[in-house]
N, C-alpha and C. Protein backbone atom coordinates (compact mmCIF):
# COMPACT_ATOMS: atom_id res chain seq x y z
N UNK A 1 -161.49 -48.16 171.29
CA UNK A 1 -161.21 -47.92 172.68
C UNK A 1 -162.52 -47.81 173.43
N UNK A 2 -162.43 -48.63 174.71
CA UNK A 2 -163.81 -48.30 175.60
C UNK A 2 -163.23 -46.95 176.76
N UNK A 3 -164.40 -46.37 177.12
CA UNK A 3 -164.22 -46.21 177.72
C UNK A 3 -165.39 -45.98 178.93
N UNK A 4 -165.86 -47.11 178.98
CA UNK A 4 -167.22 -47.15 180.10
C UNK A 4 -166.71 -47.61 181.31
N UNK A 5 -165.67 -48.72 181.16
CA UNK A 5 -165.39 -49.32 182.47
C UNK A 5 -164.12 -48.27 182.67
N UNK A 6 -163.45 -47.34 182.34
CA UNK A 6 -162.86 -46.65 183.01
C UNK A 6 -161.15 -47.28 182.72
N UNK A 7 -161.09 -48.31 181.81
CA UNK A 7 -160.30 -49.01 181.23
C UNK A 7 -160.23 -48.49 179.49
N UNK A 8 -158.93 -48.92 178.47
CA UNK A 8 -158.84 -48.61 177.53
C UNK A 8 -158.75 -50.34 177.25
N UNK A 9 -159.13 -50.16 176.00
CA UNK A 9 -158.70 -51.93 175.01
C UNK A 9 -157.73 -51.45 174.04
N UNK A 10 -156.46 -51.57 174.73
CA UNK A 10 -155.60 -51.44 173.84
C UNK A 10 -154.84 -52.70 174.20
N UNK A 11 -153.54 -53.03 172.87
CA UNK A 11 -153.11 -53.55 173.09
C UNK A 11 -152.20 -53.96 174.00
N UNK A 12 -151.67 -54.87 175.02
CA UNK A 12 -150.84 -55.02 175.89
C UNK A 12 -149.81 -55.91 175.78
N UNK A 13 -148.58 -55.34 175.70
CA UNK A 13 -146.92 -55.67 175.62
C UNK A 13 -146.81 -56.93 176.82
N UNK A 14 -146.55 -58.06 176.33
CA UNK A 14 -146.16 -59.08 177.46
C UNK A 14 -144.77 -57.99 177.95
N UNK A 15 -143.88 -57.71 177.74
CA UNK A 15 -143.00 -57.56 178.13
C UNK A 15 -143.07 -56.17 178.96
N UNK A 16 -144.12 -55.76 179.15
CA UNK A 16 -144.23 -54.50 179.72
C UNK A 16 -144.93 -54.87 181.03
N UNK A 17 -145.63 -56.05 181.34
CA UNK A 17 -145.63 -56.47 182.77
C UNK A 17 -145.07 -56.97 183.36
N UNK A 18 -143.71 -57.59 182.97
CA UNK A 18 -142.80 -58.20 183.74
C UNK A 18 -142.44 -57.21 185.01
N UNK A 19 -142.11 -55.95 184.33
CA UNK A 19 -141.63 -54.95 185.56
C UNK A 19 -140.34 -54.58 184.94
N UNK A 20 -139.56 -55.31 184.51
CA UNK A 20 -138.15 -55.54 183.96
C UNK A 20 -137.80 -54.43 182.44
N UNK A 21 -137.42 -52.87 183.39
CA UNK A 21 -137.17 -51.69 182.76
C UNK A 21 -135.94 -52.38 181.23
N UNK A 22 -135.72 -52.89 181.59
CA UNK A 22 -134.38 -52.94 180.54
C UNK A 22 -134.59 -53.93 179.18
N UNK A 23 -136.37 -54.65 179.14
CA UNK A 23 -136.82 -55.29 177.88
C UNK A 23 -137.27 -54.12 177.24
N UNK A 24 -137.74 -54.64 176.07
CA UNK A 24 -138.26 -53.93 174.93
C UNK A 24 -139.53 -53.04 175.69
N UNK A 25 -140.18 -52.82 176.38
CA UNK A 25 -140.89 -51.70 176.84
C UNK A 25 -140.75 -50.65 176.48
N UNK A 26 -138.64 -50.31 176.75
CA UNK A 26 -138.39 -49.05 176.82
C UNK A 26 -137.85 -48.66 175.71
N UNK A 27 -137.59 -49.76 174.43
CA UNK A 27 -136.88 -49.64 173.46
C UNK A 27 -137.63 -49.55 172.42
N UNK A 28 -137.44 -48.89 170.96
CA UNK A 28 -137.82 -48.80 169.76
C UNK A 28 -136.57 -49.04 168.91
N UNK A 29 -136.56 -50.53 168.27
CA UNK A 29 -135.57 -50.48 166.98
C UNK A 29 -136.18 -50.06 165.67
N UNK A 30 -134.88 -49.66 164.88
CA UNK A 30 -135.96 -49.11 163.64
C UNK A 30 -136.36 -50.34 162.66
N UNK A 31 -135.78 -51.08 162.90
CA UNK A 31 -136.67 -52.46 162.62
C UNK A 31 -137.96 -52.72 162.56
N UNK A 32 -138.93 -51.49 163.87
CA UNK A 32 -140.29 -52.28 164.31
C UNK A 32 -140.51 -51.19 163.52
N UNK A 33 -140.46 -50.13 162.60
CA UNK A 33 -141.04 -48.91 162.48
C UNK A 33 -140.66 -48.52 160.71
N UNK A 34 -140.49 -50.07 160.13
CA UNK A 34 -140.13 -49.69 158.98
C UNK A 34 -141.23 -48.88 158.04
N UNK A 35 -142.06 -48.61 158.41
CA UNK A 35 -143.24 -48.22 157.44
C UNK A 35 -143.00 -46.26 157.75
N UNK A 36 -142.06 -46.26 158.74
CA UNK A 36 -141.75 -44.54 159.00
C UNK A 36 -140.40 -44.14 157.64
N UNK A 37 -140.63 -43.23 157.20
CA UNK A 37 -139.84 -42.35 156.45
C UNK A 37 -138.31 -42.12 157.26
N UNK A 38 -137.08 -42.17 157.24
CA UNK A 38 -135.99 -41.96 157.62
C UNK A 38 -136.07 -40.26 158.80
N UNK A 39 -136.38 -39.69 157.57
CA UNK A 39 -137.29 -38.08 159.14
C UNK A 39 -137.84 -38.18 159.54
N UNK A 40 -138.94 -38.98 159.20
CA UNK A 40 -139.85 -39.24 160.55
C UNK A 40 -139.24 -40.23 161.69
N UNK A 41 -138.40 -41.37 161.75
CA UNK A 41 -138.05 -41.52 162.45
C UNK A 41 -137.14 -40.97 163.40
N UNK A 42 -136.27 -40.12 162.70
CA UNK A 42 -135.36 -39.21 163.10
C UNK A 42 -135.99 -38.48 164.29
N UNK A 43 -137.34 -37.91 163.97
CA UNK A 43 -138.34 -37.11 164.76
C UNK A 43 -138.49 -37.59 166.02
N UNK A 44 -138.52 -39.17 165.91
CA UNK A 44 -139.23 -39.72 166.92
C UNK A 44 -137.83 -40.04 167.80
N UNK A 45 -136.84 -39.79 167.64
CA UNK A 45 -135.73 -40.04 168.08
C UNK A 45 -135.25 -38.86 169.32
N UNK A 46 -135.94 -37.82 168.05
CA UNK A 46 -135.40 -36.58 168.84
C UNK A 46 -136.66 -36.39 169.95
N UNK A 47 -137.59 -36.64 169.66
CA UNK A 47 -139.18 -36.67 170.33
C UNK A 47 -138.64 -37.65 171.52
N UNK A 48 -138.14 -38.96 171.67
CA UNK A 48 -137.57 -39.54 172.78
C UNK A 48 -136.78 -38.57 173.48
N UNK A 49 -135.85 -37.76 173.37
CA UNK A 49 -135.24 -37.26 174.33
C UNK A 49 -136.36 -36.01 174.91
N UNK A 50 -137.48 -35.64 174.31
CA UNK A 50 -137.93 -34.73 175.31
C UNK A 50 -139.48 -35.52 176.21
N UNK A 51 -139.65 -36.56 175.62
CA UNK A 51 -140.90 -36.99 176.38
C UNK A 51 -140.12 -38.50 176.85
N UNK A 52 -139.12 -39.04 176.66
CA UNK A 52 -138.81 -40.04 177.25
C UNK A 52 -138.68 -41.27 176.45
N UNK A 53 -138.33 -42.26 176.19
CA UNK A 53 -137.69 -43.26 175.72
C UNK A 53 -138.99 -43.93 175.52
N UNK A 54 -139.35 -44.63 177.00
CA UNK A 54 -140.41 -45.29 177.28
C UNK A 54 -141.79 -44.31 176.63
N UNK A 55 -142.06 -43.33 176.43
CA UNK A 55 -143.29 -43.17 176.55
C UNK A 55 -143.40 -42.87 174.44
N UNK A 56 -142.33 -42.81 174.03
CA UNK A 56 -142.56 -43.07 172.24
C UNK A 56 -142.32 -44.77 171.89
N UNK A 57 -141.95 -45.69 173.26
CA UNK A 57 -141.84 -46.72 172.45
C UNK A 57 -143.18 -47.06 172.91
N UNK A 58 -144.02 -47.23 173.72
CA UNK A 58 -145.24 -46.75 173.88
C UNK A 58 -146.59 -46.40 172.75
N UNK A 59 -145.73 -45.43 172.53
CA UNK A 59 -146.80 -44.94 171.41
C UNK A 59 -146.44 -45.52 170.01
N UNK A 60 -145.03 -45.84 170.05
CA UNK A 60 -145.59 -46.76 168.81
C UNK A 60 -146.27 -48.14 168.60
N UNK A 61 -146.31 -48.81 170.08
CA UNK A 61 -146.76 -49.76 170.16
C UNK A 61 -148.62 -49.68 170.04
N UNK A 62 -149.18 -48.48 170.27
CA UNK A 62 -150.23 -48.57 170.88
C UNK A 62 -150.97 -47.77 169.25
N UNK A 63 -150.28 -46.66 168.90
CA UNK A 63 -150.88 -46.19 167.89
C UNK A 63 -151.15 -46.81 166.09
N UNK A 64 -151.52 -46.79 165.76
CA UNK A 64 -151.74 -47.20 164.07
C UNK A 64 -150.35 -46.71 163.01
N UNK A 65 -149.70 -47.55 162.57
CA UNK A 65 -149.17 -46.82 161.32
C UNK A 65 -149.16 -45.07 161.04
N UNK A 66 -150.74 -45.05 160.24
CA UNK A 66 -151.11 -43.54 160.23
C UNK A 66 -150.83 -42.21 161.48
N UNK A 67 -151.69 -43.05 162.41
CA UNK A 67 -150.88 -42.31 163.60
C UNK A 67 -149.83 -41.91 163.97
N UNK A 68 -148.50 -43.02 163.71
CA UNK A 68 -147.46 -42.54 164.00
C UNK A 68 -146.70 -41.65 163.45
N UNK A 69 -147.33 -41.73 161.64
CA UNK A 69 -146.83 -40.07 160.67
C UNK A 69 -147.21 -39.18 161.32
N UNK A 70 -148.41 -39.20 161.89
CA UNK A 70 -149.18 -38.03 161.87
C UNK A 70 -148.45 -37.19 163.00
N UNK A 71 -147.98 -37.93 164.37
CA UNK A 71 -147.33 -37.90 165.49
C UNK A 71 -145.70 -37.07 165.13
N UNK A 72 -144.86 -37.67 164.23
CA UNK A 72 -143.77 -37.64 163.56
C UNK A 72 -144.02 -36.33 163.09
N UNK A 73 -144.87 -36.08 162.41
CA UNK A 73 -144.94 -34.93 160.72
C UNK A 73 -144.95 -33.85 162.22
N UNK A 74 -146.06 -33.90 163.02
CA UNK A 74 -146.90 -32.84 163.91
C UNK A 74 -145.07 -31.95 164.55
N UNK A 75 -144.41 -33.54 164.98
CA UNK A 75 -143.08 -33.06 165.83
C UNK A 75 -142.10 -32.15 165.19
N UNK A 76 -142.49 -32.49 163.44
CA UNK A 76 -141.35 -31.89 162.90
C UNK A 76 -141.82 -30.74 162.40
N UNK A 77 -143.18 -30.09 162.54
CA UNK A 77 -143.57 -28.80 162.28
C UNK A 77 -143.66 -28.20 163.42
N UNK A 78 -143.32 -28.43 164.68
CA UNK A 78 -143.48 -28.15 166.14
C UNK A 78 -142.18 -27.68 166.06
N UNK A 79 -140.86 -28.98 165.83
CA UNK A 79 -139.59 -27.93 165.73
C UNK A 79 -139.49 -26.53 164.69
N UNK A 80 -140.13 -26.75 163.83
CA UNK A 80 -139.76 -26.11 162.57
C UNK A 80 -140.08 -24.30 163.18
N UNK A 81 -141.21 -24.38 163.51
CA UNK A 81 -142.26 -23.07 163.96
C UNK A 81 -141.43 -22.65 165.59
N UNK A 82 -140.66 -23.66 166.34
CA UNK A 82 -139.59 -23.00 167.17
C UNK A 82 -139.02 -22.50 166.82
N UNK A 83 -137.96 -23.15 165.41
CA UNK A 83 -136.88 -22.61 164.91
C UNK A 83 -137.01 -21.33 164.09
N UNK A 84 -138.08 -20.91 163.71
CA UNK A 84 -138.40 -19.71 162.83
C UNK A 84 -138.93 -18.89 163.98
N UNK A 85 -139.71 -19.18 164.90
CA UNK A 85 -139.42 -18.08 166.17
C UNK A 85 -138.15 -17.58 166.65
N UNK A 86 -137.13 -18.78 167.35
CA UNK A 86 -136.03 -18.48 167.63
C UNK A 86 -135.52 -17.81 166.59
N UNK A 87 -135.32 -17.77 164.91
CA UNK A 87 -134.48 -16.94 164.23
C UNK A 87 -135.02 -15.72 164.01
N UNK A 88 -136.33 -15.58 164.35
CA UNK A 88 -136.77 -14.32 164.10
C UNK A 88 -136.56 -12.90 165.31
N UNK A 89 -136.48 -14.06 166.58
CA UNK A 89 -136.65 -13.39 168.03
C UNK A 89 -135.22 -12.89 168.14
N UNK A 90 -134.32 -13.96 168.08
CA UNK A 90 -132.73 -13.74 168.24
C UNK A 90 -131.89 -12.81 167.34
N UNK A 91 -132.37 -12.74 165.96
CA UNK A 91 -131.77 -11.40 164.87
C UNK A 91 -131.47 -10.80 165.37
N UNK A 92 -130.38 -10.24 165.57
CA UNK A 92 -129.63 -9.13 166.16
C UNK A 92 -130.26 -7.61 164.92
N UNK A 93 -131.30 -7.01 165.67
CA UNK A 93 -130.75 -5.98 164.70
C UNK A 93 -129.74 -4.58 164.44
N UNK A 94 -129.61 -4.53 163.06
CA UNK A 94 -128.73 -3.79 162.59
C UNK A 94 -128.43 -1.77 163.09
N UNK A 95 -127.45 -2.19 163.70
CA UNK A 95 -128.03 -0.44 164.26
C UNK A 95 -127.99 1.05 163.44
N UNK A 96 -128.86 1.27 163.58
CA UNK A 96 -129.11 2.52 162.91
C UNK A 96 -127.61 3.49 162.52
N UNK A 97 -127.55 3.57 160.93
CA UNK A 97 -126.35 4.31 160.84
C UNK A 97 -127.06 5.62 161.03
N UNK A 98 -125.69 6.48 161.88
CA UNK A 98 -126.23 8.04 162.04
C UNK A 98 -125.86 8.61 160.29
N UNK A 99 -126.99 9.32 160.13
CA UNK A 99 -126.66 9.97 158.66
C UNK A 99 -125.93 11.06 158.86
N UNK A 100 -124.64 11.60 158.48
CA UNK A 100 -124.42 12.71 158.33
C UNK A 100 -124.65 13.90 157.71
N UNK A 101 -125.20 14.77 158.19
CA UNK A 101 -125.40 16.12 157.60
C UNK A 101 -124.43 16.67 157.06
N UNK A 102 -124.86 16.84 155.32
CA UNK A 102 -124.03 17.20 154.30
C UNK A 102 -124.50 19.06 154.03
N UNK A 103 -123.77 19.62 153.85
CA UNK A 103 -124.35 21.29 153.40
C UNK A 103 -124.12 21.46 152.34
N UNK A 104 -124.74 21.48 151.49
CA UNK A 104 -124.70 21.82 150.21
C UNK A 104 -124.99 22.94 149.53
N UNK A 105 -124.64 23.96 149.02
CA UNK A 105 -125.46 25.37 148.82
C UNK A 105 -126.38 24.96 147.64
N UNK A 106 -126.96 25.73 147.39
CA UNK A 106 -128.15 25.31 146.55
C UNK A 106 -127.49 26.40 145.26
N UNK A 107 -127.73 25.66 144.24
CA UNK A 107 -127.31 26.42 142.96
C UNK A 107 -128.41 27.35 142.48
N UNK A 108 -127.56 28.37 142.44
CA UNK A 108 -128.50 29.94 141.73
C UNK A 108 -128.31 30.49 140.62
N UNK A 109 -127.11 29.96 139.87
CA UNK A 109 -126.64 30.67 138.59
C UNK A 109 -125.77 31.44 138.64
N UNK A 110 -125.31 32.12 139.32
CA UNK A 110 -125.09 33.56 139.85
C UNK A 110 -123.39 33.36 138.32
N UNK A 111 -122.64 33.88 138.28
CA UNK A 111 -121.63 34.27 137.95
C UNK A 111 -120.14 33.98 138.91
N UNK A 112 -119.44 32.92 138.59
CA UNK A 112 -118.21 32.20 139.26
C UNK A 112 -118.71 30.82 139.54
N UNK A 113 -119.90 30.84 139.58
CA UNK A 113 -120.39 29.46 140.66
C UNK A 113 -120.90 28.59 139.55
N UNK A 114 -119.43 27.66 139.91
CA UNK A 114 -119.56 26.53 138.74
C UNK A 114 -120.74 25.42 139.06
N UNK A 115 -121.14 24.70 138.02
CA UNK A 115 -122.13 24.40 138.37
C UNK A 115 -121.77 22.92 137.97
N UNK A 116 -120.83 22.73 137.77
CA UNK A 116 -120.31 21.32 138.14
C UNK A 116 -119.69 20.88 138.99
N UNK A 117 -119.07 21.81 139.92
CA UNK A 117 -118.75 21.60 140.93
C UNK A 117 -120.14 21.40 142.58
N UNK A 118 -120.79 21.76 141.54
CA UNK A 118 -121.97 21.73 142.42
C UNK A 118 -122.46 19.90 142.32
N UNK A 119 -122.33 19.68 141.45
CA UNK A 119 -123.57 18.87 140.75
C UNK A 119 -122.56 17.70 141.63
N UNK A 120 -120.88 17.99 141.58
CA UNK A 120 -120.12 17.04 141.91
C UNK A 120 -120.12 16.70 143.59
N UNK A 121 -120.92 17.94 144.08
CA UNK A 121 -121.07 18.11 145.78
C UNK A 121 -122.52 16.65 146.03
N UNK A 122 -122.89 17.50 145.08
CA UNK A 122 -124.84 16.68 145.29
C UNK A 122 -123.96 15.05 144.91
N UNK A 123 -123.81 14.84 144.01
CA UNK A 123 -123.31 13.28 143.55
C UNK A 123 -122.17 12.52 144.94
N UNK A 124 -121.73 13.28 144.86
CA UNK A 124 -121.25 12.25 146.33
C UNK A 124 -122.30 12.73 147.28
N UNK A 125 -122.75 13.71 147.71
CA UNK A 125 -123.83 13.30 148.78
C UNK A 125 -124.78 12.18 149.00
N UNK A 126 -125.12 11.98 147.57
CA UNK A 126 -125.98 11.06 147.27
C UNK A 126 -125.61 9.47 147.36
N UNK A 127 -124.35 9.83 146.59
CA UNK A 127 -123.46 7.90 146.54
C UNK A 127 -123.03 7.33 148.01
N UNK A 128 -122.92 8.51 148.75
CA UNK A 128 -122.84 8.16 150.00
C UNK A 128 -123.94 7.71 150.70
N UNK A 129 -125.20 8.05 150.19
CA UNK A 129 -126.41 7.84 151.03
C UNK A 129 -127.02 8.62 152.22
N UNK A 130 -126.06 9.91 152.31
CA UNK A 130 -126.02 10.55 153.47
C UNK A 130 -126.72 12.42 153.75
N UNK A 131 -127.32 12.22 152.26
CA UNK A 131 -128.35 13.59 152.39
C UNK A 131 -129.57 12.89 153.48
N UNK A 132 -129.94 14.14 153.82
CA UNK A 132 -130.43 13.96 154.91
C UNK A 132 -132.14 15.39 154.84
């Protein structure tokens, strides 16, 4: 590419000076792009609906092979790093269970005070999750 005269040397589409929106200018078949991976084209599909039809058939005309993975791979780690924002941002989180306060007397030995009935207070306190 020059760029002294303020011009690029790239290649130029006869069919893109006619004027005539509805030739291949604006179109990409996957015909012209067989050297792309099935996701990567996919990419560039979905990449048309946010930058425009015309401006990826464009770039595949103008860029290298390599380029156009590189273009493709870039789009599909661009969605990817949305989509793990959006799932991280959107998580609803889980609301705090209130713990209930359990009373438990504390075992002393004493005489009457069974001590399995104790042990049986603490064990569901516990299976419940709700000592506190």
């Amino acid at each position: 590419m020059k760029f002294d005269t303020g011009t690029e040397d790239l290649p130029v589409d006869a069919s893109m000076s006619t004027g005539n929106p509805n030739t291949g200018a604006t179109h990409v078949a996957r015909e012209d792009c067989l050297h792309l991976a099935d996701p990567e084209w996919e990419a560039l599909q979905r990449l048309s609906t946010v930058i425009g039809e015309a401006a990826v058939a464009t770039m595949i005309r103008t860029l290298s092979p390599t380029e156009q993975h590189g273009v493709a791979l870039g789009f599909i780690m661009k969605e990817q790093r949305e989509t793990a924002a959006h799932a991280t941002v959107s998580t609803p989180s889980t609301p705090r269970v209130e713990s209930l306060k359990l009373h438990v007397n504390s075992y002393v030995g004493r005489e009457g005070e069974p001590l399995l009935r104790w042990l049986a207070e603490v064990d569901t306190a516990i299976t419940a999750r709700r000592i506190v």
